[in-house]
C-alpha atoms as a PDB file:
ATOM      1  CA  UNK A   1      82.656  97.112 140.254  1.00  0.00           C
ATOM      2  CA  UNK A   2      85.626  98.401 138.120  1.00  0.00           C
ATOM      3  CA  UNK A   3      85.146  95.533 135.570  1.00  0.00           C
ATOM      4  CA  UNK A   4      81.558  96.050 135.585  1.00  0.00           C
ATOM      5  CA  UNK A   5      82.195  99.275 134.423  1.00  0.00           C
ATOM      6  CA  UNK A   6      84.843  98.366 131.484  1.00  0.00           C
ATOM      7  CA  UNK A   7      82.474  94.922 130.593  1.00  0.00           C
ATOM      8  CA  UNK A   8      80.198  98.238 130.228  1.00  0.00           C
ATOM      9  CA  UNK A   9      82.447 100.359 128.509  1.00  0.00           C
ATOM     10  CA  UNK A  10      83.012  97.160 126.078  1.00  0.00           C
ATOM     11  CA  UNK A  11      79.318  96.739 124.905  1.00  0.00           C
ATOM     12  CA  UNK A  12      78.505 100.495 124.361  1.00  0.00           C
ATOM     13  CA  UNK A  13      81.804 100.539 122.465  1.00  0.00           C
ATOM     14  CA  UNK A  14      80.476  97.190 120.286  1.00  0.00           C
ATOM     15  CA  UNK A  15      76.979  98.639 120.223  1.00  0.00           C
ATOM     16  CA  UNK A  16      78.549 101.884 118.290  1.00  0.00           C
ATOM     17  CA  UNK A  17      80.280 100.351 116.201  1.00  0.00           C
ATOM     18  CA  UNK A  18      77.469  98.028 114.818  1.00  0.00           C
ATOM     19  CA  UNK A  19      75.289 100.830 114.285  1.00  0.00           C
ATOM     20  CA  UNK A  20      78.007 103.254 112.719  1.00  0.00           C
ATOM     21  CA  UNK A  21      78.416  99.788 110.324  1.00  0.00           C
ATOM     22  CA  UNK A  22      74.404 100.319 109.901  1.00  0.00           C
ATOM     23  CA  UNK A  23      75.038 104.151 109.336  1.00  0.00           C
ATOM     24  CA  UNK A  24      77.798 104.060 106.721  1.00  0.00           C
ATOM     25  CA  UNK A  25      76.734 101.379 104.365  1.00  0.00           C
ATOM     26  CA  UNK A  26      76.229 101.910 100.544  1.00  0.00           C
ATOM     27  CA  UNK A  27      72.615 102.079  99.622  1.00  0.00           C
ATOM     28  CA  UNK A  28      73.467  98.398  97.973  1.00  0.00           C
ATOM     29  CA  UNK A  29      75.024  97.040 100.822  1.00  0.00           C
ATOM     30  CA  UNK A  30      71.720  96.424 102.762  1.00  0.00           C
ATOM     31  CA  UNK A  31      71.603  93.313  99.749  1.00  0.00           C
ATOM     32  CA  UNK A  32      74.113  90.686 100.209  1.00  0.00           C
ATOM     33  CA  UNK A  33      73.636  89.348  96.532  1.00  0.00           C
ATOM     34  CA  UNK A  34      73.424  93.136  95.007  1.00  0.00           C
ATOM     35  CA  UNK A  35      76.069  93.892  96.687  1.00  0.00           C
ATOM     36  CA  UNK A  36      78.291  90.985  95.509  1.00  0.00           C
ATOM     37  CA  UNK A  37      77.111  92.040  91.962  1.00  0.00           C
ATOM     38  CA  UNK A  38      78.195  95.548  92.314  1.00  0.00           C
ATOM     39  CA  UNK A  39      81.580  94.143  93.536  1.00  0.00           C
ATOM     40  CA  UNK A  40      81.986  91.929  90.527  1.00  0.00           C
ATOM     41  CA  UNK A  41      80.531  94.455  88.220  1.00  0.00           C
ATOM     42  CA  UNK A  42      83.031  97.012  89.201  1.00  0.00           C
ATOM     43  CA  UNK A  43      86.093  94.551  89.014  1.00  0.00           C
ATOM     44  CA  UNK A  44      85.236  93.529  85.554  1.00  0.00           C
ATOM     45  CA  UNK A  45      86.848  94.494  82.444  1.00  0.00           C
ATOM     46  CA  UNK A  46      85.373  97.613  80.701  1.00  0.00           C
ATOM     47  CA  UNK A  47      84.199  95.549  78.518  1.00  0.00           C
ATOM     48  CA  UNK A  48      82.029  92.795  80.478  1.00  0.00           C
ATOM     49  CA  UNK A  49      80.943  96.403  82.745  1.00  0.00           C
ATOM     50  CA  UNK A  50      79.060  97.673  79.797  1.00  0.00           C
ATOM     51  CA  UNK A  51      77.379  94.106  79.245  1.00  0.00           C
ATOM     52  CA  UNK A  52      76.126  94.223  82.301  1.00  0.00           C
ATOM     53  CA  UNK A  53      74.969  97.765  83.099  1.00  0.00           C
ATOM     54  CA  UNK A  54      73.054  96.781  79.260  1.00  0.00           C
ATOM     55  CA  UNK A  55      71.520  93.770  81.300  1.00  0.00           C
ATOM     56  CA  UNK A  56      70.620  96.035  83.802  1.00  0.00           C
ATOM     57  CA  UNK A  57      68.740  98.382  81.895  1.00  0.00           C
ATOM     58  CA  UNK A  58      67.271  96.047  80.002  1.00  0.00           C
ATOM     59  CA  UNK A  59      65.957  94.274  83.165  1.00  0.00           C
ATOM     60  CA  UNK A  60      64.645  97.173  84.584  1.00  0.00           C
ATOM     61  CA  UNK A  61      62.686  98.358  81.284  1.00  0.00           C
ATOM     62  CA  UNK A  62      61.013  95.195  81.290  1.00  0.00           C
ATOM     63  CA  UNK A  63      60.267  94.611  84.847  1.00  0.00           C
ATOM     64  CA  UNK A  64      58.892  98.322  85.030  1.00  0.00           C
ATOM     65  CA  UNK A  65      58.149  99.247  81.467  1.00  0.00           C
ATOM     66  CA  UNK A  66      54.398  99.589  82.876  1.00  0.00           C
ATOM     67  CA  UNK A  67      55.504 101.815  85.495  1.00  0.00           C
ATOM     68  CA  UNK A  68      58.113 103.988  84.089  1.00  0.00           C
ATOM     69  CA  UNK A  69      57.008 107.839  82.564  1.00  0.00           C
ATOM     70  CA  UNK A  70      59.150 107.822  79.783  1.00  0.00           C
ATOM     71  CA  UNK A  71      58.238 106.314  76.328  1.00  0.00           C
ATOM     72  CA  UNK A  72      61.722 105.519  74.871  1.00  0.00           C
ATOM     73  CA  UNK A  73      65.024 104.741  75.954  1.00  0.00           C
ATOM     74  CA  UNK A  74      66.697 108.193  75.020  1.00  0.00           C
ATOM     75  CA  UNK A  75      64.183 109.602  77.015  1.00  0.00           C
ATOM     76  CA  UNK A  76      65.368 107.098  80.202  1.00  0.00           C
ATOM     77  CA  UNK A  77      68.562 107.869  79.570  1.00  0.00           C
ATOM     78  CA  UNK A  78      68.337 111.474  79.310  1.00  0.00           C
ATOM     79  CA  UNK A  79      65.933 111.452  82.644  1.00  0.00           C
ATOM     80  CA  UNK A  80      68.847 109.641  84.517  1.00  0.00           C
ATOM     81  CA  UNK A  81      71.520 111.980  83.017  1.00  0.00           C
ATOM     82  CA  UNK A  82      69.814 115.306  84.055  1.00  0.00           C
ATOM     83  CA  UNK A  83      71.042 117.155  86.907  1.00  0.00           C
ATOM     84  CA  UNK A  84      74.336 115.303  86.362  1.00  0.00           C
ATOM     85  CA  UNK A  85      77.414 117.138  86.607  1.00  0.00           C
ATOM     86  CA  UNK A  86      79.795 116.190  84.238  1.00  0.00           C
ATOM     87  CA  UNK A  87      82.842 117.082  86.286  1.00  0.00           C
ATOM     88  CA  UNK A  88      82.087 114.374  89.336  1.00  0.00           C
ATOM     89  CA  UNK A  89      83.911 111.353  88.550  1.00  0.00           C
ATOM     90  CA  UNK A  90      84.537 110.264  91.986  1.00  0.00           C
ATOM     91  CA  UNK A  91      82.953 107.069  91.931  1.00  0.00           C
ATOM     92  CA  UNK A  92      83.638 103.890  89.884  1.00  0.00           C
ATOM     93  CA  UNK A  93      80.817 104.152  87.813  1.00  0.00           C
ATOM     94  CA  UNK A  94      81.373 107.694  86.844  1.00  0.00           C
ATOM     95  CA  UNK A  95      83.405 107.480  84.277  1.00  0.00           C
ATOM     96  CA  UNK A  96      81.273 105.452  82.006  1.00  0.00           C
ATOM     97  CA  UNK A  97      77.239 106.702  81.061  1.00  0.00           C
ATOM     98  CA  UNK A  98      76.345 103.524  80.227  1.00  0.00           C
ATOM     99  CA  UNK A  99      77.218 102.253  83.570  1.00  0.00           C
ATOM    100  CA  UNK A 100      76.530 105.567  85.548  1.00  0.00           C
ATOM    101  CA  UNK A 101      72.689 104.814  84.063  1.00  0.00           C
ATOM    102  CA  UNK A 102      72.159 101.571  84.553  1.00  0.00           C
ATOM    103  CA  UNK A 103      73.481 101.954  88.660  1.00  0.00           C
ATOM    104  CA  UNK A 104      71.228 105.542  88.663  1.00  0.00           C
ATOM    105  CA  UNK A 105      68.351 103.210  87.524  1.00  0.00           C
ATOM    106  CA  UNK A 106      69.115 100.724  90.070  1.00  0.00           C
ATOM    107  CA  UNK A 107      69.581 102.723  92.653  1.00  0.00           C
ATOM    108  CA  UNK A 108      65.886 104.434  91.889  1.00  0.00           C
ATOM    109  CA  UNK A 109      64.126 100.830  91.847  1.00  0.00           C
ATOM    110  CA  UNK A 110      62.169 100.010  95.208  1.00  0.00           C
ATOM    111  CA  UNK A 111      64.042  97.920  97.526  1.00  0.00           C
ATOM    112  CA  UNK A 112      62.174  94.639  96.286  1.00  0.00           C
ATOM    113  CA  UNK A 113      63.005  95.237  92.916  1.00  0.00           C
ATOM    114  CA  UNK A 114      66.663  95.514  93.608  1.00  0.00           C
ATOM    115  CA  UNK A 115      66.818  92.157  95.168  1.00  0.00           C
ATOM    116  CA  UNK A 116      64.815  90.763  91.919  1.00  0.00           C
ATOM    117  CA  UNK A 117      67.213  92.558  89.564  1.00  0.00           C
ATOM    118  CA  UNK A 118      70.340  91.517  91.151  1.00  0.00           C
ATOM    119  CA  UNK A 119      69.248  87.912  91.124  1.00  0.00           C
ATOM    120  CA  UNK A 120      68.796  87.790  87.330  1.00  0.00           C
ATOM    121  CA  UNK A 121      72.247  90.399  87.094  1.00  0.00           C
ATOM    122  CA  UNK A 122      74.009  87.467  88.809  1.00  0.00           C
ATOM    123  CA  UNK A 123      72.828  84.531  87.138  1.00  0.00           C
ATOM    124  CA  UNK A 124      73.730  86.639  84.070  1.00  0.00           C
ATOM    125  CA  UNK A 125      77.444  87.198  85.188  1.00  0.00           C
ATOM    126  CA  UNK A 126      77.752  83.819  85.873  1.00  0.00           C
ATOM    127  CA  UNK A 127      76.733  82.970  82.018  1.00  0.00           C
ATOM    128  CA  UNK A 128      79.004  85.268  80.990  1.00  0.00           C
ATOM    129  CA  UNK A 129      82.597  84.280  82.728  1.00  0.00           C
ATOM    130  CA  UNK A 130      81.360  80.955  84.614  1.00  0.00           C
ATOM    131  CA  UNK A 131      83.251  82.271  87.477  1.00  0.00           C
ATOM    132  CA  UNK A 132      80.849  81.848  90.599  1.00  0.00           C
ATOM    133  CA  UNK A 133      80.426  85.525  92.535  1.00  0.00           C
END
């Protein structure tokens, strides 16, 4: 009886902790490939960062150019800038707007469009370092 009780115990314990894992995850997370590209975006150089948040963008304005309200890309930019407050910088992609847009626009894109994007995002990093992710 008493290690029916802690075999009990055991899975409730298990069963918490796979749905706090569920609970907790980045909004990217839920995609094993975006989420690899987010990893090897943010442990890039500045430089190769930028290239890809432009790839990004770029991506997304063509996949959804039909879709989007804006007519130009100041006016994309400026739509994912407003309401932003320029003292948060607690995140990686903060610090940069080129980045901070191009992970705001991301983030905004249905779920299937995510996987889509991050599928042509990584065979773009891969072009760009050959280094497989």
């Amino acid at each position: 009886m008493e290690k029916d009780i802690e075999e009990l115990e055991n899975s409730l314990k298990e069963e918490i902790e796979r749905i706090n894992q569920r609970l907790y995850r980045r909004w990217y997370d839920n995609d094993p490939i975006l989420s690899l590209v987010i990893y090897r975006m943010e442990h890039s150089s500045t430089e190769i960062r930028e290239r890809i948040a432009m790839e990004i963008i770029k991506i997304i304005i063509s996949n959804n150019i039909s879709n989007l309200k804006y007519r130009n890309i100041n006016e994309i930019l400026d739509g994912i800038n407003s309401g932003y407050e320029e003292t948060r910088r607690g995140r990686w992609y903060d610090i940069n707007p080129t980045v901070r847009t191009a992970i705001g626009m991301l983030q905004d894109c249905p779920v299937e469009m995510r996987h889509i994007i991050s599928k042509e995002i990584k065979k773009y990093i891969m072009t760009l370092d050959q280094l497989p992710i």
